[in-house]
C-alpha atoms as a PDB file:
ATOM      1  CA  UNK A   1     -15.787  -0.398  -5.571  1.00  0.00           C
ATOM      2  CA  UNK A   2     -13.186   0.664  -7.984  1.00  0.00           C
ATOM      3  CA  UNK A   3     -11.893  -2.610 -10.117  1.00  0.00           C
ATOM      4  CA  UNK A   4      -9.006  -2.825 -12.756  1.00  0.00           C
ATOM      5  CA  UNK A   5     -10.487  -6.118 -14.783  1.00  0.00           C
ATOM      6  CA  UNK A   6      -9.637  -7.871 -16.512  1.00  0.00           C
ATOM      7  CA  UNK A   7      -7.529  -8.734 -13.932  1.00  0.00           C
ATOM      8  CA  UNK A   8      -3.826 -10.374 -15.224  1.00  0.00           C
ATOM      9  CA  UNK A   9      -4.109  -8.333 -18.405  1.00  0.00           C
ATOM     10  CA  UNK A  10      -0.444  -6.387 -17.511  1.00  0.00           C
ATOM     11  CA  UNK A  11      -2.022  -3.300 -17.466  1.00  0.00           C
ATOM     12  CA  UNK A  12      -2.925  -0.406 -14.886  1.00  0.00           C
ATOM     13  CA  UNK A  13      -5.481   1.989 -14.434  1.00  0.00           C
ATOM     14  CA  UNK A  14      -3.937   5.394 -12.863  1.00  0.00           C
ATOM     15  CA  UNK A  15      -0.535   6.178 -11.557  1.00  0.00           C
ATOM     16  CA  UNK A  16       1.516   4.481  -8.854  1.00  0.00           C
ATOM     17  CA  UNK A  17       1.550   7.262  -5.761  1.00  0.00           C
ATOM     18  CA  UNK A  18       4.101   7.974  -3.376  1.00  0.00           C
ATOM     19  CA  UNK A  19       7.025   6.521  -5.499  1.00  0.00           C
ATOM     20  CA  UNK A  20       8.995   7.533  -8.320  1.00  0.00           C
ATOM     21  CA  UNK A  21      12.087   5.622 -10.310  1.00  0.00           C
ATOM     22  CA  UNK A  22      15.251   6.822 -11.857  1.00  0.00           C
ATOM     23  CA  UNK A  23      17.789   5.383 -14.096  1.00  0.00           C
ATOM     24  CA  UNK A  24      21.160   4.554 -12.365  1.00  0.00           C
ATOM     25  CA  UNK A  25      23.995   2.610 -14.376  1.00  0.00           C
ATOM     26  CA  UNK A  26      25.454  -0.552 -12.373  1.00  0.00           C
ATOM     27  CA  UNK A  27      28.408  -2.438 -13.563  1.00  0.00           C
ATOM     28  CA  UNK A  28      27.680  -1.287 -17.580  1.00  0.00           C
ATOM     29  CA  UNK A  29      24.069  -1.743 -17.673  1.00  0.00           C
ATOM     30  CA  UNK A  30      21.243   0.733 -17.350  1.00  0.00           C
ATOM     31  CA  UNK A  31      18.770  -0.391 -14.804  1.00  0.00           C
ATOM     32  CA  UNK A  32      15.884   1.436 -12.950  1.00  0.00           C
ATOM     33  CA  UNK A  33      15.660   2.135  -9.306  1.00  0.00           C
ATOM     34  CA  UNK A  34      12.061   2.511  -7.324  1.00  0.00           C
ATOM     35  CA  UNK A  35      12.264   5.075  -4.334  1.00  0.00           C
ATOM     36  CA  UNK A  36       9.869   5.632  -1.796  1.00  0.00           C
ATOM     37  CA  UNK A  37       8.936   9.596  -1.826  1.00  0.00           C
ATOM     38  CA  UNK A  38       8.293   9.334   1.902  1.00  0.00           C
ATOM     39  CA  UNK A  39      11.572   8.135   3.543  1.00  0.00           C
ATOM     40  CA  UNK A  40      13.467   8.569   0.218  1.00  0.00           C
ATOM     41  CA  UNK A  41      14.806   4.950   0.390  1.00  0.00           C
ATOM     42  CA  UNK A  42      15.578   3.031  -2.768  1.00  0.00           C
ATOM     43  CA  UNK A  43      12.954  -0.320  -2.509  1.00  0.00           C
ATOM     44  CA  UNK A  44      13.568  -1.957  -5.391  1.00  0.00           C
ATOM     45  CA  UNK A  45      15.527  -2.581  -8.640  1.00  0.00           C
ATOM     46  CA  UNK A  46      14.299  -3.823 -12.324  1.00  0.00           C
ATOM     47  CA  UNK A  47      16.441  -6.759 -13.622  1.00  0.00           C
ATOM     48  CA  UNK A  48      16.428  -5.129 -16.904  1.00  0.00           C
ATOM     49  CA  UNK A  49      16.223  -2.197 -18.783  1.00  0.00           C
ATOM     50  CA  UNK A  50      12.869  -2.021 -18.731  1.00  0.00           C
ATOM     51  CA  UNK A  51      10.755   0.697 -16.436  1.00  0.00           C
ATOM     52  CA  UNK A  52       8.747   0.170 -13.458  1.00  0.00           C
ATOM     53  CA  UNK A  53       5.080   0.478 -14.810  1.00  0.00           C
ATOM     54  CA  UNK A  54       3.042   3.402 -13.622  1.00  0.00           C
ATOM     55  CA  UNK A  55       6.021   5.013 -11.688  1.00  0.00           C
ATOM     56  CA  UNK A  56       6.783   8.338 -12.335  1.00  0.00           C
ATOM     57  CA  UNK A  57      10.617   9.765 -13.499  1.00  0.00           C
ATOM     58  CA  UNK A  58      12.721  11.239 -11.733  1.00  0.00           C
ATOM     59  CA  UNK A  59      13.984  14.924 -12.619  1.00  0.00           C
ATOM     60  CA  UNK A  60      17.972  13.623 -13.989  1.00  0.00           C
ATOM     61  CA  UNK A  61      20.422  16.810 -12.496  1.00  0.00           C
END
């Protein structure tokens, strides 16, 4: 069985599937939103301006 040790090391091996984040301004700040590629929901929201790791970008229009 696959393992990513050492575990709490802050990294990952591989990318995270089925999701992908884009950058969306609220109230002034730059922030990062996580949306599910299935349903095409937004899930979740960085406190920062730092990126979800592992998450792929999303195309900007």
């Amino acid at each position: 069985m696959a393992s990513n040790e050492p575990a709490g090391d802050g990294h990952r091996i591989g990318a995270v599937k089925k999701r992908s984040q884009l950058k969306t301004p609220v109230m002034g700040k730059t922030r990062f939103t996580k949306r599910s590629k299935a349903t095409g929901q937004f899930m979740d929201q960085t406190a920062g301006a730092k990126k979800f790791k592992g998450v792929r970008m999303e195309r900007s229009s």
